[in-house]
Protein backbone atom coordinates (compact mmCIF):
# COMPACT_ATOMS: atom_id res chain seq x y z
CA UNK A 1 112.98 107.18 105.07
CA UNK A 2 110.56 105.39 107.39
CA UNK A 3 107.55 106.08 107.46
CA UNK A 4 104.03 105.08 109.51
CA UNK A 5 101.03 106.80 108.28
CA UNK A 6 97.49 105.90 110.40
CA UNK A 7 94.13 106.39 109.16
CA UNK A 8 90.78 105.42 109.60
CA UNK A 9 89.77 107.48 112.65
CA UNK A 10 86.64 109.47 113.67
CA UNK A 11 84.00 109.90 116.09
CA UNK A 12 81.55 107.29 116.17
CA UNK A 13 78.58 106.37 118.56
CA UNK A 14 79.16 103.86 121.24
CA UNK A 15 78.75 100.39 119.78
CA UNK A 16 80.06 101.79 116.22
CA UNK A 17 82.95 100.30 114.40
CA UNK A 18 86.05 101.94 113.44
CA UNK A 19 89.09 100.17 111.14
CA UNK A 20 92.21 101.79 111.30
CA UNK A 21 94.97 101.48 108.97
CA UNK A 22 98.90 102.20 109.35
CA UNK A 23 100.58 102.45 106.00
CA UNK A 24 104.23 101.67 106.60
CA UNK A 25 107.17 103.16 103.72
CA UNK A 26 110.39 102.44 104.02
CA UNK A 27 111.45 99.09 105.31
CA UNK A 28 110.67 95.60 104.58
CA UNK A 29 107.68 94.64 106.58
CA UNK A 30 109.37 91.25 107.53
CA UNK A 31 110.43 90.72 110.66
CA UNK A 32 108.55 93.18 112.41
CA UNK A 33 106.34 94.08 114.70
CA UNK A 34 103.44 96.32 114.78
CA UNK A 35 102.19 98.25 117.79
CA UNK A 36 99.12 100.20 117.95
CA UNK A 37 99.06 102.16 121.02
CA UNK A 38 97.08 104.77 122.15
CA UNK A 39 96.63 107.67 124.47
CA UNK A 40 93.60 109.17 126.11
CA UNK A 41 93.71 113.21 127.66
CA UNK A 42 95.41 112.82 131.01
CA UNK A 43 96.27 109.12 130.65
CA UNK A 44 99.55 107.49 130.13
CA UNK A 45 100.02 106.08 126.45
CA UNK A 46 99.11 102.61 126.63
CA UNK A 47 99.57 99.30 124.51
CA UNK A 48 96.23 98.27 122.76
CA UNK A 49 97.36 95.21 120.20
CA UNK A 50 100.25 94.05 118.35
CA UNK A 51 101.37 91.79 115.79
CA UNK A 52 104.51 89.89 114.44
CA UNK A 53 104.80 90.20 110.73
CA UNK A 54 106.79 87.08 110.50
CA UNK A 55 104.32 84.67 111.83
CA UNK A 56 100.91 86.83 112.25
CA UNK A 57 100.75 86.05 115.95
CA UNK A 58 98.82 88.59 117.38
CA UNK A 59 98.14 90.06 120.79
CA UNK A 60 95.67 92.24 122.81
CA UNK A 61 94.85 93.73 125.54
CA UNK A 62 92.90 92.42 127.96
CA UNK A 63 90.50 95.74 127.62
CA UNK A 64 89.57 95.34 123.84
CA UNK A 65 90.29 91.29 123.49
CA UNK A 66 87.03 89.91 121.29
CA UNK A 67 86.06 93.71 120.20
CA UNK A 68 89.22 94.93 118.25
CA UNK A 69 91.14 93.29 115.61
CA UNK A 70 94.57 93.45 114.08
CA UNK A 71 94.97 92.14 111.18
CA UNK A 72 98.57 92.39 108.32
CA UNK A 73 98.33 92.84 104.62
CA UNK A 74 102.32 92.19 103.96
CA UNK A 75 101.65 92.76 100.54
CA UNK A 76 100.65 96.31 100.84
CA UNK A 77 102.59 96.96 104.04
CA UNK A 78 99.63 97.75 105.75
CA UNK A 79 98.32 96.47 109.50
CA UNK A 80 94.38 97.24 110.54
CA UNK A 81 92.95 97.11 113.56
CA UNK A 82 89.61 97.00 112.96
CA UNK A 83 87.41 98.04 116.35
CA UNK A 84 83.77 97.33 116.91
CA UNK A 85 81.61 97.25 119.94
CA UNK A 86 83.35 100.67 120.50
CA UNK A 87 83.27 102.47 124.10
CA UNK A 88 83.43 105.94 125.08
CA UNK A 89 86.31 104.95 127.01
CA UNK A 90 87.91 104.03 123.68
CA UNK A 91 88.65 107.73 122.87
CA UNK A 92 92.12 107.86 122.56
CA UNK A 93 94.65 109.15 119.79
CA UNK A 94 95.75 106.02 118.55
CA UNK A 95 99.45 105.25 116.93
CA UNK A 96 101.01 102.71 115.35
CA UNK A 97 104.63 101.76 115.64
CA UNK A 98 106.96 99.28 114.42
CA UNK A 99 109.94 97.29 115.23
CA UNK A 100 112.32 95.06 113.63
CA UNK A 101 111.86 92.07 115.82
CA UNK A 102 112.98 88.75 114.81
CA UNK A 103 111.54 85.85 116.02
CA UNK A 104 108.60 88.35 117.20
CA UNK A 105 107.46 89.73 120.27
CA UNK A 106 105.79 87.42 122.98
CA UNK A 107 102.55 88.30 124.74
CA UNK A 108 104.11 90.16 127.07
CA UNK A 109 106.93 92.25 125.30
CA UNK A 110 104.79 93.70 122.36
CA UNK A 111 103.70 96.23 125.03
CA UNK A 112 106.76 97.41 125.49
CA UNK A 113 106.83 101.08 124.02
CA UNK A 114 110.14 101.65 124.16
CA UNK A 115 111.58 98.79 121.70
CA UNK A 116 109.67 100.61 118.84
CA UNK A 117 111.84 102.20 116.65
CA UNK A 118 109.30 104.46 114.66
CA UNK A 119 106.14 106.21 114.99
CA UNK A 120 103.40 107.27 113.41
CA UNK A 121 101.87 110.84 114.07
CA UNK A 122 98.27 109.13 115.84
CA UNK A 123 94.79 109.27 114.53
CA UNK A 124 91.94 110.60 116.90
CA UNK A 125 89.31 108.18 117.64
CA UNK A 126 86.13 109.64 119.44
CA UNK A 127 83.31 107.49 120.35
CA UNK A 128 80.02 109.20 122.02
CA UNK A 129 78.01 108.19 124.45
């Protein structure tokens, strides 16, 4: 059985640091790539950074690049994403997800929600102002 378990989340004061963790069971973590999403109250769910497992390319977006992190321990079949400089506008329930995806995603497709096969059940993140 697959399995994606997050962890790591809180609330925190703005400019805090956070690291989250997604334990995956089940699969082999080659080959795949990692999603962390996440999903404010009254927002759409949105793409926050991913990673290919095969060849550690990693991507972001644009609102967190050079504040959050992602980062694969293969061994443990674990993926961080370790967040500092945090925002109120950070507060989100954050997922992971994960995908078999050879070759890896590019810097555009990792957003793409749908071609994640499996889910974690989020971790709330709440920064203060």
């Amino acid at each position: 059985e697959v399995q994606l378990v997050e962890s790591g989340g809180g609330l925190v004061q703005a400019g805090g640091s956070l690291r989250l963790s997604c334990a995956a069971s089940g699969f082999t973590f080659d080959d795949y790539a990692i999603g962390w999403f996440r999903q404010a109250p009254g927002k759409e769910r949105e793409g926050v950074s991913g990673i290919s497992t095969s060849d550690g390319s990693t991507y972001y977006a644009d609102s967190v690049k050079g504040r959050f992190t992602i980062s694969s321990d293969n061994a443990k079949n674990t993926v961080y994403l370790q967040m500092n400089s945090l925002k109120p506008e950070d507060t989100a329930v954050y997922y992971c997800a994960a995908t078999l995806w050879v070759g890896g995603p590019d810097g555009i497709t990792w957003r793409n929600q749908v071609a994640y096969d499996y889910w974690g059940q989020g971790t709330q993140v709440t920064v203060s102002s």
